[in-house]
Protein backbone atom coordinates (compact mmCIF):
# COMPACT_ATOMS: atom_id res chain seq x y z
CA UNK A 1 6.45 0.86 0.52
CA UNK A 2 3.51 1.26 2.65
CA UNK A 3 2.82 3.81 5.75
CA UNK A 4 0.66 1.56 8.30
CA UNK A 5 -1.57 3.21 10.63
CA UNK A 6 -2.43 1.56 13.74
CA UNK A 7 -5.65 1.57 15.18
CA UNK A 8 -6.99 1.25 18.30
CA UNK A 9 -7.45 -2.44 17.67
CA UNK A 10 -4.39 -3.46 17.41
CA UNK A 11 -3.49 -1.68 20.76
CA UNK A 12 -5.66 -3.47 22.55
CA UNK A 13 -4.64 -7.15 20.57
CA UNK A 14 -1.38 -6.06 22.29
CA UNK A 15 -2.11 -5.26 25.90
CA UNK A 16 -4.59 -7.73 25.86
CA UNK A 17 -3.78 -11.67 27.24
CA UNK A 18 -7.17 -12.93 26.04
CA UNK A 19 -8.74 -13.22 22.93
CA UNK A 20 -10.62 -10.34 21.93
CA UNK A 21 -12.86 -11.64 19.42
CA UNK A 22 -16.43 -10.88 21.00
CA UNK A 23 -14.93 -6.76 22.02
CA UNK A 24 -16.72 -4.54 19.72
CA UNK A 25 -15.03 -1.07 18.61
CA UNK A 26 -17.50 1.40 17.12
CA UNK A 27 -15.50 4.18 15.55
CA UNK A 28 -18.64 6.54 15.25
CA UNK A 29 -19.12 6.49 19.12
CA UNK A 30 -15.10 6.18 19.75
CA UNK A 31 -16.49 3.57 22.31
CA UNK A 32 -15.52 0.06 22.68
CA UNK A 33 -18.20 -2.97 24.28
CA UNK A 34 -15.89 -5.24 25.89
CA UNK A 35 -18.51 -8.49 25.88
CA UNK A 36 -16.58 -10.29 28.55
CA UNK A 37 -13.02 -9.07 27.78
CA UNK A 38 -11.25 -7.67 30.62
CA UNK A 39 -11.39 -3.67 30.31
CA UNK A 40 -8.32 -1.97 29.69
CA UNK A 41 -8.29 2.03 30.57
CA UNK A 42 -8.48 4.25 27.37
CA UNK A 43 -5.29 6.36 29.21
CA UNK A 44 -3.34 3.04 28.32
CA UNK A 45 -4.73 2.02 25.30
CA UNK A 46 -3.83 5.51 24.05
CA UNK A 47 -0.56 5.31 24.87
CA UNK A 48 0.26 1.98 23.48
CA UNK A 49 -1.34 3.31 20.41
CA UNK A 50 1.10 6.41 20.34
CA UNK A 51 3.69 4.08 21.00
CA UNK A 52 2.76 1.86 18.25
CA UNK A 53 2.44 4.43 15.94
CA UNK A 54 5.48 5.49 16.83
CA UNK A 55 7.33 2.59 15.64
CA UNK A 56 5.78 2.28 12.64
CA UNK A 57 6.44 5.60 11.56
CA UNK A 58 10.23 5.59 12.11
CA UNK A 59 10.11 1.97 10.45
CA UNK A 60 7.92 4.15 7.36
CA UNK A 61 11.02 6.76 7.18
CA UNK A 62 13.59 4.06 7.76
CA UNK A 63 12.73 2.35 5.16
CA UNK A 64 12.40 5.51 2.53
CA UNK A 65 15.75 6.66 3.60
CA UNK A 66 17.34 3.97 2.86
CA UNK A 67 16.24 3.89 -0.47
CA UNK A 68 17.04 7.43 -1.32
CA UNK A 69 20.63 6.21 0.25
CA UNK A 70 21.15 2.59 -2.42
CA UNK A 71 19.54 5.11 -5.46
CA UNK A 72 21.85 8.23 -4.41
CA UNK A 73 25.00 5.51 -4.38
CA UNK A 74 24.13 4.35 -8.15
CA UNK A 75 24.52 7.89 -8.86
CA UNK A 76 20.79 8.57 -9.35
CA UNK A 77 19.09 12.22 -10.19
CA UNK A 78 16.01 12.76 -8.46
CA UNK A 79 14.69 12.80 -12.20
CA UNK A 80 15.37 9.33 -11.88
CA UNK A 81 14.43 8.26 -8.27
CA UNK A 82 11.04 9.90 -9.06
CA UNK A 83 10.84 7.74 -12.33
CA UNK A 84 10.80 4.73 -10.41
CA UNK A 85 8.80 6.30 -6.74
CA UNK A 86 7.40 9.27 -7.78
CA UNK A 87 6.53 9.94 -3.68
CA UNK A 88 10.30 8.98 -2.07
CA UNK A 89 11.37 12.47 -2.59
CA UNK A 90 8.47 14.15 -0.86
């Protein structure tokens, strides 16, 4: 079970129509070169990121609850659930 976090990238892969190969996103300058892709403001790329980022983090603690819920209905310690994910519990 794996936490993704989104990046800025994959905002703009979804706001974005076009293909965004030749856009260039230098994370030392937080700037981004479009090279012929249609600019998108940073005000929405920020927000899609939130929103993205979002998502993914209720999916994240979805996902872990649920398997604290199937191990706690087997009758499981936490002894046990950490056995097998030491990290669920935390």
């Amino acid at each position: 079970m794996v936490k993704n976090i989104i990046s800025i990238l994959d905002a703009i892969k979804e706001l974005s129509s076009e293909d965004i190969t030749g856009m260039v996103y230098n994370f030392d300058e937080d700037k981004i070169y479009w090279n012929g892709v249609t600019e998108i403001d940073r005000a929405t790329i920020d927000a899609k990121l939130s929103e993205m980022q979002s998502a993914e983090d209720t999916r994240f603690e979805k996902e872990k609850s649920d398997k604290i819920s199937a191990y706690r209905k087997m009758a499981m310690t936490d002894d046990e659930i950490r056995a097998i994910d030491k990290n669920l519990l935390d």
